[in-house]
PDB file of N, CA and C in Angstrom:
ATOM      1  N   UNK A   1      45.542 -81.008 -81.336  1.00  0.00           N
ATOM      2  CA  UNK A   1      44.830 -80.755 -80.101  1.00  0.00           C
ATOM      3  C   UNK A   1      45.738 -81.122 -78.928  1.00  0.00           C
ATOM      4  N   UNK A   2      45.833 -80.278 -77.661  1.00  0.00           N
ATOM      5  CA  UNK A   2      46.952 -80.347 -76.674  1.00  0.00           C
ATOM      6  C   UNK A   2      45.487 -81.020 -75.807  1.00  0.00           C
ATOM      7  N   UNK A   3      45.645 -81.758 -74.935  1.00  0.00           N
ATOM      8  CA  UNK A   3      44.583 -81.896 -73.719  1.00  0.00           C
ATOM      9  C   UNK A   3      45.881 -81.512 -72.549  1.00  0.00           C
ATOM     10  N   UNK A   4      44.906 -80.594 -71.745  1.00  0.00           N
ATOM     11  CA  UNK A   4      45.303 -79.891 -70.737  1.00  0.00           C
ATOM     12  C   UNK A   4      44.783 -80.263 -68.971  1.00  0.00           C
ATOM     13  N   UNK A   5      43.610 -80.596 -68.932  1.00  0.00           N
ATOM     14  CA  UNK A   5      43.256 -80.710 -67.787  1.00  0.00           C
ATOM     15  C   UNK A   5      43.293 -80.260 -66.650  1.00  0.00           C
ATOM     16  N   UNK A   6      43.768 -78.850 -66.444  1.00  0.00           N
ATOM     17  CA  UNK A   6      43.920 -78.590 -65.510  1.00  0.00           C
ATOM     18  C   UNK A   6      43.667 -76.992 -65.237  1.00  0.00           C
ATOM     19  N   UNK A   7      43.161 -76.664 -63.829  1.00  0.00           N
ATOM     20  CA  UNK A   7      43.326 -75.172 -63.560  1.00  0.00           C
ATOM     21  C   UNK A   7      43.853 -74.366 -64.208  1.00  0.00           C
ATOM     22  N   UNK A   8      43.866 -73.193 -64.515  1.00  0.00           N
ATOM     23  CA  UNK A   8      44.182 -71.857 -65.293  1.00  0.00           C
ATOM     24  C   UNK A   8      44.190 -70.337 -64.439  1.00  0.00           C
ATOM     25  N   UNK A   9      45.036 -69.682 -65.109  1.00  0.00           N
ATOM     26  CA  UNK A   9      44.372 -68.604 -64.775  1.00  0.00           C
ATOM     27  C   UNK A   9      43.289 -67.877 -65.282  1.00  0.00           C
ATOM     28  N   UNK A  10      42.290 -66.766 -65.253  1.00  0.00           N
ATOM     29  CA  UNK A  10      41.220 -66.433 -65.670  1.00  0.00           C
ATOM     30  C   UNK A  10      41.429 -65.898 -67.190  1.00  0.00           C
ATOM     31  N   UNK A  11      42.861 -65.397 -67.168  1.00  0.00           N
ATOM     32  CA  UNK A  11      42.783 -64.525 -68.589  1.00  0.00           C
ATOM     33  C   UNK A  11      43.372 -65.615 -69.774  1.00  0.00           C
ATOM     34  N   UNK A  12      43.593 -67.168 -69.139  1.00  0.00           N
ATOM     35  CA  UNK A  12      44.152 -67.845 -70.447  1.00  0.00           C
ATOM     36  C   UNK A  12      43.230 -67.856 -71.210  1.00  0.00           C
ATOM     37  N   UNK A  13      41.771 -67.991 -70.663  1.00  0.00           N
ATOM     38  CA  UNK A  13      41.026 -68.562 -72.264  1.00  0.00           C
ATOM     39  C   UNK A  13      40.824 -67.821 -73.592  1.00  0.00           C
ATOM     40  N   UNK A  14      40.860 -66.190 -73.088  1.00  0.00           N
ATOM     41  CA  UNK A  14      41.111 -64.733 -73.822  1.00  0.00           C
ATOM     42  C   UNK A  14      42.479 -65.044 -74.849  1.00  0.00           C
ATOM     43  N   UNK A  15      43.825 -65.415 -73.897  1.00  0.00           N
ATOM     44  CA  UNK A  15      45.076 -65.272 -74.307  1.00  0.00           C
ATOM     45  C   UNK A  15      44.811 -66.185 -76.146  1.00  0.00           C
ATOM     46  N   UNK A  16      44.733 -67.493 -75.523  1.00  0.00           N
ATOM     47  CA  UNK A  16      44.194 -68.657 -76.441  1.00  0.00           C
ATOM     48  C   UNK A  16      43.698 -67.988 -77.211  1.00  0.00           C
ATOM     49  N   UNK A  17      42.253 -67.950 -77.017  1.00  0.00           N
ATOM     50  CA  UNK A  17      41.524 -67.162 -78.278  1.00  0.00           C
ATOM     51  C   UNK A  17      42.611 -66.457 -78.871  1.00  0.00           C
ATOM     52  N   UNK A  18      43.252 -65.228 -78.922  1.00  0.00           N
ATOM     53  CA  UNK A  18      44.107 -64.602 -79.414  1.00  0.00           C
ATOM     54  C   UNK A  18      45.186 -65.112 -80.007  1.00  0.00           C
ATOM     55  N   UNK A  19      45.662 -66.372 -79.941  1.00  0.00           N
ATOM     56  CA  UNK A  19      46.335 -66.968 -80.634  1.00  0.00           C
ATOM     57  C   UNK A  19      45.535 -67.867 -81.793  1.00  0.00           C
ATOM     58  N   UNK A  20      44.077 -67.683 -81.839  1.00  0.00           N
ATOM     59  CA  UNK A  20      43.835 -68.039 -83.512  1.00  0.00           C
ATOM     60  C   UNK A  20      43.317 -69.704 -82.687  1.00  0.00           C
ATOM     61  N   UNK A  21      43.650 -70.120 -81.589  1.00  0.00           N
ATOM     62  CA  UNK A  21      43.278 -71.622 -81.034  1.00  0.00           C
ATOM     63  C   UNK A  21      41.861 -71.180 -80.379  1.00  0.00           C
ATOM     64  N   UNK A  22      40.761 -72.348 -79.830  1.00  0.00           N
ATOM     65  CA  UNK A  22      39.561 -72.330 -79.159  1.00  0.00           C
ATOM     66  C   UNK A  22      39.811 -73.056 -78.174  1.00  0.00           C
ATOM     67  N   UNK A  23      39.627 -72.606 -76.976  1.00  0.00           N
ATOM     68  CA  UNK A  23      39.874 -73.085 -75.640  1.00  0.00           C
ATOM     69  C   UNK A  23      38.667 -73.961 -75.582  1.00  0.00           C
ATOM     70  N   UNK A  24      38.553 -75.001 -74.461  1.00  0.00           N
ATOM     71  CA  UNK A  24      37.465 -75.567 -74.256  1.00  0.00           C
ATOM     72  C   UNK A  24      37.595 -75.976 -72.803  1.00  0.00           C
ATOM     73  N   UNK A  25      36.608 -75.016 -71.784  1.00  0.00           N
ATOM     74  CA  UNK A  25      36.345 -75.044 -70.678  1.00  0.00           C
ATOM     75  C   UNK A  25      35.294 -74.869 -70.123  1.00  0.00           C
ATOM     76  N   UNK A  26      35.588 -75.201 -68.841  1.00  0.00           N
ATOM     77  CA  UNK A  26      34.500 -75.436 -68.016  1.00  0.00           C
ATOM     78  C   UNK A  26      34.169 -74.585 -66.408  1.00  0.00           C
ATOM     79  N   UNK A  27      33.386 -74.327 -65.628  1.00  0.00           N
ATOM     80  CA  UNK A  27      33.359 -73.735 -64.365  1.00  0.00           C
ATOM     81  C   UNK A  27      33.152 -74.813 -63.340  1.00  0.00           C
ATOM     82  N   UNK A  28      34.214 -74.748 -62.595  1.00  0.00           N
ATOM     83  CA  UNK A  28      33.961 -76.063 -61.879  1.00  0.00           C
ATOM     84  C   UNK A  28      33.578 -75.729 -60.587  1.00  0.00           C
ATOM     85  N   UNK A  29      32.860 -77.247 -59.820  1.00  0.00           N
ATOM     86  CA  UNK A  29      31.783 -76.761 -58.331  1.00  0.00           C
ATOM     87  C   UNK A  29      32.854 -76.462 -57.396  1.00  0.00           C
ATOM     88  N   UNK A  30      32.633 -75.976 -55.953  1.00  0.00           N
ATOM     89  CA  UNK A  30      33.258 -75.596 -55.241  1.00  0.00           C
ATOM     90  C   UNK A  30      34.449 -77.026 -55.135  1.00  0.00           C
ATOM     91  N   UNK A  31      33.720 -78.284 -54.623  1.00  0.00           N
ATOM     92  CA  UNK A  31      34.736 -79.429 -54.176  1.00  0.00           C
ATOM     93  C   UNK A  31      35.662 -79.244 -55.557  1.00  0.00           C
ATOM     94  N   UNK A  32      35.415 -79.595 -56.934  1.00  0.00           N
ATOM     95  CA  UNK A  32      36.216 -79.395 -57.912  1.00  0.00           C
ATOM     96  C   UNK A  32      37.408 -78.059 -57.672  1.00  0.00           C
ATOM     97  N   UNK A  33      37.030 -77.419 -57.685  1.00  0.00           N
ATOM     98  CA  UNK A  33      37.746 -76.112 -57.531  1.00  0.00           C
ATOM     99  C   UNK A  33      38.872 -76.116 -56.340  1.00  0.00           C
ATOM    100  N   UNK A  34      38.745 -76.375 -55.360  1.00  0.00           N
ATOM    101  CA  UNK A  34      39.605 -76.724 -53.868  1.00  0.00           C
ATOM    102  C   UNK A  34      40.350 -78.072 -54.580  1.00  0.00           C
ATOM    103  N   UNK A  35      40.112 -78.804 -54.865  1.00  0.00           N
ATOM    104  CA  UNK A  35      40.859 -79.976 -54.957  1.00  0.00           C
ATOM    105  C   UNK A  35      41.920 -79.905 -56.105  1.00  0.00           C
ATOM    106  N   UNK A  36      41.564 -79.097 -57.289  1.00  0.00           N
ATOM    107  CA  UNK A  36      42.649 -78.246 -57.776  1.00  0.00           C
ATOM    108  C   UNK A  36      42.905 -77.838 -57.759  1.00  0.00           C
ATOM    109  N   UNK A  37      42.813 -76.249 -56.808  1.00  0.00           N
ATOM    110  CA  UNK A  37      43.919 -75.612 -56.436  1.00  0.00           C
ATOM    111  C   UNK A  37      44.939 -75.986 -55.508  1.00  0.00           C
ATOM    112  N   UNK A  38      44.391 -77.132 -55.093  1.00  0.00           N
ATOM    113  CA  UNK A  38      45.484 -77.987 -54.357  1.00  0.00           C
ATOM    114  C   UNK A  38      46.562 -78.758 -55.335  1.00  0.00           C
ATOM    115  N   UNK A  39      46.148 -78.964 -56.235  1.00  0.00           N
ATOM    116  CA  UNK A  39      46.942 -79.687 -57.120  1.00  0.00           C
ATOM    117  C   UNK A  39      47.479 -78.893 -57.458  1.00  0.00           C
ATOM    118  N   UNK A  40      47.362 -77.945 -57.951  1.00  0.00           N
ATOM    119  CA  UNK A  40      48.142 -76.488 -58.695  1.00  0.00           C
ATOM    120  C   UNK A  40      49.191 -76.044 -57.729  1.00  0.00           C
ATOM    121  N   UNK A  41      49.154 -76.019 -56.625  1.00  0.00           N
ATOM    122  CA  UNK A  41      50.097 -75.547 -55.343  1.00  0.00           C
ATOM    123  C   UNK A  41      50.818 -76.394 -55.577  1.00  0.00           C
ATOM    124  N   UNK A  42      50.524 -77.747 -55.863  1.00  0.00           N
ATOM    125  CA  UNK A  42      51.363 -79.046 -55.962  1.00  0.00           C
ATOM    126  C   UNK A  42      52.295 -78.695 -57.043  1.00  0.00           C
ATOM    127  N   UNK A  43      51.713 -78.605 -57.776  1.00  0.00           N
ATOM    128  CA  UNK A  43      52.812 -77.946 -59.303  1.00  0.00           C
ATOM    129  C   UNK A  43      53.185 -77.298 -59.584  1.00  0.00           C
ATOM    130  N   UNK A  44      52.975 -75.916 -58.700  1.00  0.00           N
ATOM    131  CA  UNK A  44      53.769 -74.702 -58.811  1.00  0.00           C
ATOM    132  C   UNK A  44      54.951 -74.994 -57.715  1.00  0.00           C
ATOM    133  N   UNK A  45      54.790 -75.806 -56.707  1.00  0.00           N
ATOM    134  CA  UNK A  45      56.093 -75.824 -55.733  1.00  0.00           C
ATOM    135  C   UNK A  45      56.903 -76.480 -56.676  1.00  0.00           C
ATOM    136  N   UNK A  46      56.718 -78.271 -56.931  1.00  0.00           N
ATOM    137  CA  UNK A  46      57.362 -78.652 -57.954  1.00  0.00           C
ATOM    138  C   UNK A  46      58.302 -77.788 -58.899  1.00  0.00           C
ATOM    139  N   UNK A  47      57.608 -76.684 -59.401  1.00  0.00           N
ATOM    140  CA  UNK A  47      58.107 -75.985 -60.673  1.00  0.00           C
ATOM    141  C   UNK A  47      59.251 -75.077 -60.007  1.00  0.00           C
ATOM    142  N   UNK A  48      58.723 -74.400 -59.118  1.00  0.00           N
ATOM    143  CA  UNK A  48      59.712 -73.818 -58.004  1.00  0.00           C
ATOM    144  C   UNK A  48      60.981 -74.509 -58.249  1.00  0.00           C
ATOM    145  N   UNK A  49      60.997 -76.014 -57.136  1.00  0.00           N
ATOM    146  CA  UNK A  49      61.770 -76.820 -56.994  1.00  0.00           C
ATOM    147  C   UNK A  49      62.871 -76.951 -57.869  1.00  0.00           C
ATOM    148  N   UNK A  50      62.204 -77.176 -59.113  1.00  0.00           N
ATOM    149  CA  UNK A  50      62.901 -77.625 -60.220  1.00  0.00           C
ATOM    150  C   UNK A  50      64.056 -76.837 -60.487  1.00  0.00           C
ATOM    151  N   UNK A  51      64.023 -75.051 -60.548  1.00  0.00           N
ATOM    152  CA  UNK A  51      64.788 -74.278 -60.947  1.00  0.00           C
ATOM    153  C   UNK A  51      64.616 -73.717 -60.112  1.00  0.00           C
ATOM    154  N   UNK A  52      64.169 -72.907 -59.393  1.00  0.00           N
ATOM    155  CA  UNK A  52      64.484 -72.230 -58.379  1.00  0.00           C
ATOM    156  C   UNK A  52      64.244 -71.117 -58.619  1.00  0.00           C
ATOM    157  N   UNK A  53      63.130 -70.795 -59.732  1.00  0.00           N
ATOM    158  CA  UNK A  53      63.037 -69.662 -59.901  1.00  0.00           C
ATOM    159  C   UNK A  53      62.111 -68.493 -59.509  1.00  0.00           C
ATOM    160  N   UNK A  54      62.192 -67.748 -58.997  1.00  0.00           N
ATOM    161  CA  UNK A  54      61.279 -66.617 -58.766  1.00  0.00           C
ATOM    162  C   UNK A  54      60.169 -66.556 -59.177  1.00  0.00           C
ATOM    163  N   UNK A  55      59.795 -66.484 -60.288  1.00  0.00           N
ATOM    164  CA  UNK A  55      58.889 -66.189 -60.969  1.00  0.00           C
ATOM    165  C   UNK A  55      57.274 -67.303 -60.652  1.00  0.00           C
ATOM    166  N   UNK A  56      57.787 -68.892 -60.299  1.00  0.00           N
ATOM    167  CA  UNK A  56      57.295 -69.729 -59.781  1.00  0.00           C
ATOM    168  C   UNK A  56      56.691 -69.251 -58.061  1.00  0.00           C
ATOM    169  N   UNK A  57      57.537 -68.527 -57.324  1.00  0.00           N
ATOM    170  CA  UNK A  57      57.028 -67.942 -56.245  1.00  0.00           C
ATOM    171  C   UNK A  57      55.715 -67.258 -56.246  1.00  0.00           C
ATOM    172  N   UNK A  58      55.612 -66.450 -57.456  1.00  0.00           N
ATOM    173  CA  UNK A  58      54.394 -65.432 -57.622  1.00  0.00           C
ATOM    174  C   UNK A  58      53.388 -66.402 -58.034  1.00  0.00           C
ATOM    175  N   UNK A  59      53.111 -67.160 -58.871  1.00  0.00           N
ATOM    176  CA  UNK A  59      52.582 -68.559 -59.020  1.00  0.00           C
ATOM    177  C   UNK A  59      52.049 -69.213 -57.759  1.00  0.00           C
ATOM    178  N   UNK A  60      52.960 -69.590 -57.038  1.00  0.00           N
ATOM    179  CA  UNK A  60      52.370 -69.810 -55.104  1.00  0.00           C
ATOM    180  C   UNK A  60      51.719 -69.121 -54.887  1.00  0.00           C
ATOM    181  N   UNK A  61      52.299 -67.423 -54.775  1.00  0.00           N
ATOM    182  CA  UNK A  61      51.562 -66.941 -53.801  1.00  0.00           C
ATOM    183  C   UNK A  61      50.079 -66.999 -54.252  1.00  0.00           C
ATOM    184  N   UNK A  62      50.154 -66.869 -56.027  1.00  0.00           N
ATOM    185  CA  UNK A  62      48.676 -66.425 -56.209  1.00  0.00           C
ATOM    186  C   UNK A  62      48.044 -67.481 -56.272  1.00  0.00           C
ATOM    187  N   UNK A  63      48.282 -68.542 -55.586  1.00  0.00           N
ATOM    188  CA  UNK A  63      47.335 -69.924 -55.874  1.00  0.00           C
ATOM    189  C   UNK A  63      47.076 -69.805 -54.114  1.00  0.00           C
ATOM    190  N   UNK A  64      47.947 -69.484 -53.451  1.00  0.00           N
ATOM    191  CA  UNK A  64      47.978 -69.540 -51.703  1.00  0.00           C
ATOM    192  C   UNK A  64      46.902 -68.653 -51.770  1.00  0.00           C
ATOM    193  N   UNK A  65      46.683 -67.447 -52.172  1.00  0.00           N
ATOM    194  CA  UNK A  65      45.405 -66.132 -52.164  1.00  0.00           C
ATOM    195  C   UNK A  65      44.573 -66.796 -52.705  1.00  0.00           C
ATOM    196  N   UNK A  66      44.116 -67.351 -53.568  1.00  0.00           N
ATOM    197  CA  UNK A  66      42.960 -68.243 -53.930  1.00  0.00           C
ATOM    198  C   UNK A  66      42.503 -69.482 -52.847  1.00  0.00           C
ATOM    199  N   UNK A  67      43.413 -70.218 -52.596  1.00  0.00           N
ATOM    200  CA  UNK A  67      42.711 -70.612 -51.576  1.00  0.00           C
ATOM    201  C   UNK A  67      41.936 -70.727 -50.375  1.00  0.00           C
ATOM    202  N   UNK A  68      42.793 -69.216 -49.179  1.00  0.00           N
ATOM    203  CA  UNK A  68      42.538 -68.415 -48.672  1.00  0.00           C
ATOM    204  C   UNK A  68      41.295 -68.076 -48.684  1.00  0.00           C
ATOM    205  N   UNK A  69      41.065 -67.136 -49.764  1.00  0.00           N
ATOM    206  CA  UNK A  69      39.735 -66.504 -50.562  1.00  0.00           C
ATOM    207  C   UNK A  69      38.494 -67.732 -50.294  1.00  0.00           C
ATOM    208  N   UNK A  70      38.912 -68.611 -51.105  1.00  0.00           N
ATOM    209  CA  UNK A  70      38.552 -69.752 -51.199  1.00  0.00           C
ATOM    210  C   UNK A  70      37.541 -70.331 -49.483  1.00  0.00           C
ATOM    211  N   UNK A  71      38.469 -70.189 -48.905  1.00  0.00           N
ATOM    212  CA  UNK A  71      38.352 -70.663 -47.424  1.00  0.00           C
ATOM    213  C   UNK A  71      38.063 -69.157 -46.194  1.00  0.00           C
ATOM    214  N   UNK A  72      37.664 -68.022 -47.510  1.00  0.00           N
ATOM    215  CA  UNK A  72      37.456 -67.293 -46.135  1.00  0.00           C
ATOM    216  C   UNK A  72      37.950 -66.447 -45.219  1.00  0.00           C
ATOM    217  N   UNK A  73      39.727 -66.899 -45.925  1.00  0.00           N
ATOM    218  CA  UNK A  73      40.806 -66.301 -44.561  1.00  0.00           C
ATOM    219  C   UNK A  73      41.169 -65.262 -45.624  1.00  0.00           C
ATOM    220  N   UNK A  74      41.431 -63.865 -44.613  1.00  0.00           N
ATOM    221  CA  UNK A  74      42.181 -62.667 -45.932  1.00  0.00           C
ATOM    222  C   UNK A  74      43.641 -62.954 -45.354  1.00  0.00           C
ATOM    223  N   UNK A  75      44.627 -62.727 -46.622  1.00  0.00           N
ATOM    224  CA  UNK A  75      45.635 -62.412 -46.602  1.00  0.00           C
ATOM    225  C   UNK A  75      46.644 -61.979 -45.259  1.00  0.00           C
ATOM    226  N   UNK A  76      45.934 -60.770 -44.923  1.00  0.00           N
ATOM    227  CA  UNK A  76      46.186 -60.065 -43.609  1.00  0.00           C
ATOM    228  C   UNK A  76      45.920 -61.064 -42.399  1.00  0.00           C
ATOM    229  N   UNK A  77      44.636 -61.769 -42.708  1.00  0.00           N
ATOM    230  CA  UNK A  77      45.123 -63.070 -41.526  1.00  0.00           C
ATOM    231  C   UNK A  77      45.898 -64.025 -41.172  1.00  0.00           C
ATOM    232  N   UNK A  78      46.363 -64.114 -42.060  1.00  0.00           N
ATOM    233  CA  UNK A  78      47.689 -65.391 -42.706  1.00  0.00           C
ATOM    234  C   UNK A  78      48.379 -64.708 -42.320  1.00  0.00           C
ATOM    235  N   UNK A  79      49.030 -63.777 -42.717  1.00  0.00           N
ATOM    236  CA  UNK A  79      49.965 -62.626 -42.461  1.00  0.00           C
ATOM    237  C   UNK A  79      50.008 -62.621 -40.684  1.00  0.00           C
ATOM    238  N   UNK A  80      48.813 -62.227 -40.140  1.00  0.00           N
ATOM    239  CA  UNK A  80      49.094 -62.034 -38.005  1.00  0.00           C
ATOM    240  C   UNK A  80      49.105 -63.365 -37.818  1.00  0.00           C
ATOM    241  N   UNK A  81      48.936 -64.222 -38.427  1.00  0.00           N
ATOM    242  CA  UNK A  81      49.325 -65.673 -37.405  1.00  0.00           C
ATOM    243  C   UNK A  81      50.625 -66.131 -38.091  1.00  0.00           C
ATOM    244  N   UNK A  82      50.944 -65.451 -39.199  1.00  0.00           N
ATOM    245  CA  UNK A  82      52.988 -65.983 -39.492  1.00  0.00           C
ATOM    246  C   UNK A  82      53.668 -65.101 -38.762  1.00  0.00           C
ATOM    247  N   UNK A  83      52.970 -64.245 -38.348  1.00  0.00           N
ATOM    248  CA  UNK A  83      54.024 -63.096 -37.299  1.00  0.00           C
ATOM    249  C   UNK A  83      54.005 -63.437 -36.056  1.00  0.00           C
ATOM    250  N   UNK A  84      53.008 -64.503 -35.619  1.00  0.00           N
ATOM    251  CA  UNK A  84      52.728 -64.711 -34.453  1.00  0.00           C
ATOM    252  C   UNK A  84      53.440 -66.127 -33.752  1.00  0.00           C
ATOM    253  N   UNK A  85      53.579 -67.052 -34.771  1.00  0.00           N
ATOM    254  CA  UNK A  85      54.193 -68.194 -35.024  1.00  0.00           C
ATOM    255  C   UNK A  85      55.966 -67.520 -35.268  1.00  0.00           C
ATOM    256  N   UNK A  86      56.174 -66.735 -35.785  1.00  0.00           N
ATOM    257  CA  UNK A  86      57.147 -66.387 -35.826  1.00  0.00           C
ATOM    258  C   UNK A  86      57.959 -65.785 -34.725  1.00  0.00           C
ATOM    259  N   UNK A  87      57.083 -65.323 -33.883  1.00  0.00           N
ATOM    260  CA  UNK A  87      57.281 -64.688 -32.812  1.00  0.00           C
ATOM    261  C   UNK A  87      57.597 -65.732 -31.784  1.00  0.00           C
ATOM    262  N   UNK A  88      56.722 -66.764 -31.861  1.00  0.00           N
ATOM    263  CA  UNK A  88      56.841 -67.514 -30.984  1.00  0.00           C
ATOM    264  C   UNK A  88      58.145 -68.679 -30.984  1.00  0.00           C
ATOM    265  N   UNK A  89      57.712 -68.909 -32.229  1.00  0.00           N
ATOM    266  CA  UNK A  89      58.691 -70.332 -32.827  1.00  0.00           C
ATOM    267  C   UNK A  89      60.292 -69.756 -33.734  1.00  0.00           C
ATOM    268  N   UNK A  90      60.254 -68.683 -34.335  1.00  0.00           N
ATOM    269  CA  UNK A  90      61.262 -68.285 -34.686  1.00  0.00           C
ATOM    270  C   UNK A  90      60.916 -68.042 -36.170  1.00  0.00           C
ATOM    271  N   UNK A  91      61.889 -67.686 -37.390  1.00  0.00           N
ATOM    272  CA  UNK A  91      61.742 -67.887 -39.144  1.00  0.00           C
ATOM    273  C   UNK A  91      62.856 -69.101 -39.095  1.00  0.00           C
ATOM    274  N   UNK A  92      63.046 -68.297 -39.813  1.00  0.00           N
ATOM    275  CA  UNK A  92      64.004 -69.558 -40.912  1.00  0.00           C
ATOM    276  C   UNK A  92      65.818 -68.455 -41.020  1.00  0.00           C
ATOM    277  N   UNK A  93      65.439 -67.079 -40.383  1.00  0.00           N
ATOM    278  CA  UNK A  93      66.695 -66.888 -40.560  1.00  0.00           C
ATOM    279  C   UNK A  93      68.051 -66.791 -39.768  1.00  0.00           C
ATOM    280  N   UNK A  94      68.137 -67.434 -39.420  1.00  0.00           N
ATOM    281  CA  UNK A  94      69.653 -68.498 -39.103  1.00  0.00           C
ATOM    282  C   UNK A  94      70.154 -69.521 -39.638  1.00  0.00           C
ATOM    283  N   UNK A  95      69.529 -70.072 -40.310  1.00  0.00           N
ATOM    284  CA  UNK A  95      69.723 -71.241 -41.248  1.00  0.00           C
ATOM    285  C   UNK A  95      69.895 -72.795 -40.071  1.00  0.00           C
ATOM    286  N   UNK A  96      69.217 -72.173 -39.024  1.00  0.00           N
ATOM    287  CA  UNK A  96      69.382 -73.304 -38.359  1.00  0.00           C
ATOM    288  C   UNK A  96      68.898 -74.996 -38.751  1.00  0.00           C
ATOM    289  N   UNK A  97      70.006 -75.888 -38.671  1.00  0.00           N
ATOM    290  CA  UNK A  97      69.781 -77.444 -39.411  1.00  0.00           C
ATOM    291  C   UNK A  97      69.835 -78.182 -37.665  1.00  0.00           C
ATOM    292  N   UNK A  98      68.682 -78.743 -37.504  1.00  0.00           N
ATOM    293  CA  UNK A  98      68.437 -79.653 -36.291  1.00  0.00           C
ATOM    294  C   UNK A  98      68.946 -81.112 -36.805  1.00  0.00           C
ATOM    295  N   UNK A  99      70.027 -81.601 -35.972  1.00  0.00           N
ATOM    296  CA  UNK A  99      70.676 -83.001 -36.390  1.00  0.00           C
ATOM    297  C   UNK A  99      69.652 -83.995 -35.514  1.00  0.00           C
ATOM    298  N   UNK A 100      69.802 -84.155 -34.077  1.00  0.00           N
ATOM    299  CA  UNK A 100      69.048 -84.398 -33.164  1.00  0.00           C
ATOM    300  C   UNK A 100      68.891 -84.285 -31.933  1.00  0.00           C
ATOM    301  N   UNK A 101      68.074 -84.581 -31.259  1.00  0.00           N
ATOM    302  CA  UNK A 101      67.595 -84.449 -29.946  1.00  0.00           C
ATOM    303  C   UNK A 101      68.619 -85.602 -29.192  1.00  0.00           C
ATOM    304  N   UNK A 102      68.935 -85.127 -27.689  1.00  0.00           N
ATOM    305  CA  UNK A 102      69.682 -86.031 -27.264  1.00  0.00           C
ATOM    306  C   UNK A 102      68.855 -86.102 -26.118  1.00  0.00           C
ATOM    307  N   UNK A 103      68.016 -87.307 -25.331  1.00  0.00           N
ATOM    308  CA  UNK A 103      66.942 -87.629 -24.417  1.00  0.00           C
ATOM    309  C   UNK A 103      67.630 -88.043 -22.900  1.00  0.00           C
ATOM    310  N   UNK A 104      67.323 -87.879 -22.157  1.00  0.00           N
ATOM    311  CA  UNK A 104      67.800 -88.005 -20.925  1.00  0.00           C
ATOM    312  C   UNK A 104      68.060 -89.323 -20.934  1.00  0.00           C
ATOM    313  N   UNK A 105      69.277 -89.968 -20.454  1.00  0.00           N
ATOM    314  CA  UNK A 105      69.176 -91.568 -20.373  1.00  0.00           C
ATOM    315  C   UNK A 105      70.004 -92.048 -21.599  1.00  0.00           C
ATOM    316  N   UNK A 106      69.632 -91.123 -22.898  1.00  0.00           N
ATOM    317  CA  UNK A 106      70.702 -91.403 -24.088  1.00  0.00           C
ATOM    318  C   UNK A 106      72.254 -91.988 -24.313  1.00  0.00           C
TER     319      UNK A 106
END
């Protein structure tokens, strides 16, 4: 027996079954549900981190769309306020590294 504890996606418990194992789960309340997909974001960046791999990105995003969902906001809204923030504040492509601020009087 593996104990798992944690969030899934919808089609593992199917997958499982199909491997001849019996899943054992549960539907959890809204607070349950938010508080692990927070954790899951937590562990998919981690996993990211670790290697750097792509595949961990799609993992984000689809835990970022669940939360979203979750909270109400579509996609497309996230989307006009990173364009808007972007617009305002800049991206990320220059690779600009801020050392520090130098204050009047310094």
């Amino acid at each position: 027996m593996k104990i798992y504890n944690k969030l899934v996606r919808d089609n593992i418990p199917d997958i499982i079954l199909k491997d001849n194992e019996l899943p054992v789960t549960r539907i959890l309340n809204d607070e349950e549900f938010i508080k692990e997909l927070n954790k899951k974001l937590q562990e998919e960046v981690n996993e990211y981190l670790e290697g750097e791999n792509i595949e961990e990105m799609v993992d984000i995003l689809e835990v970022i769309r669940a939360i979203l969902e979750y909270k109400n906001v579509s996609y497309e809204d996230i989307e006009e306020k990173r364009k808007k923030k972007a617009n305002k504040r800049g991206a990320f492509k220059e690779k600009i590294y801020l050392e520090k601020v130098i204050q009047n009087g310094d």
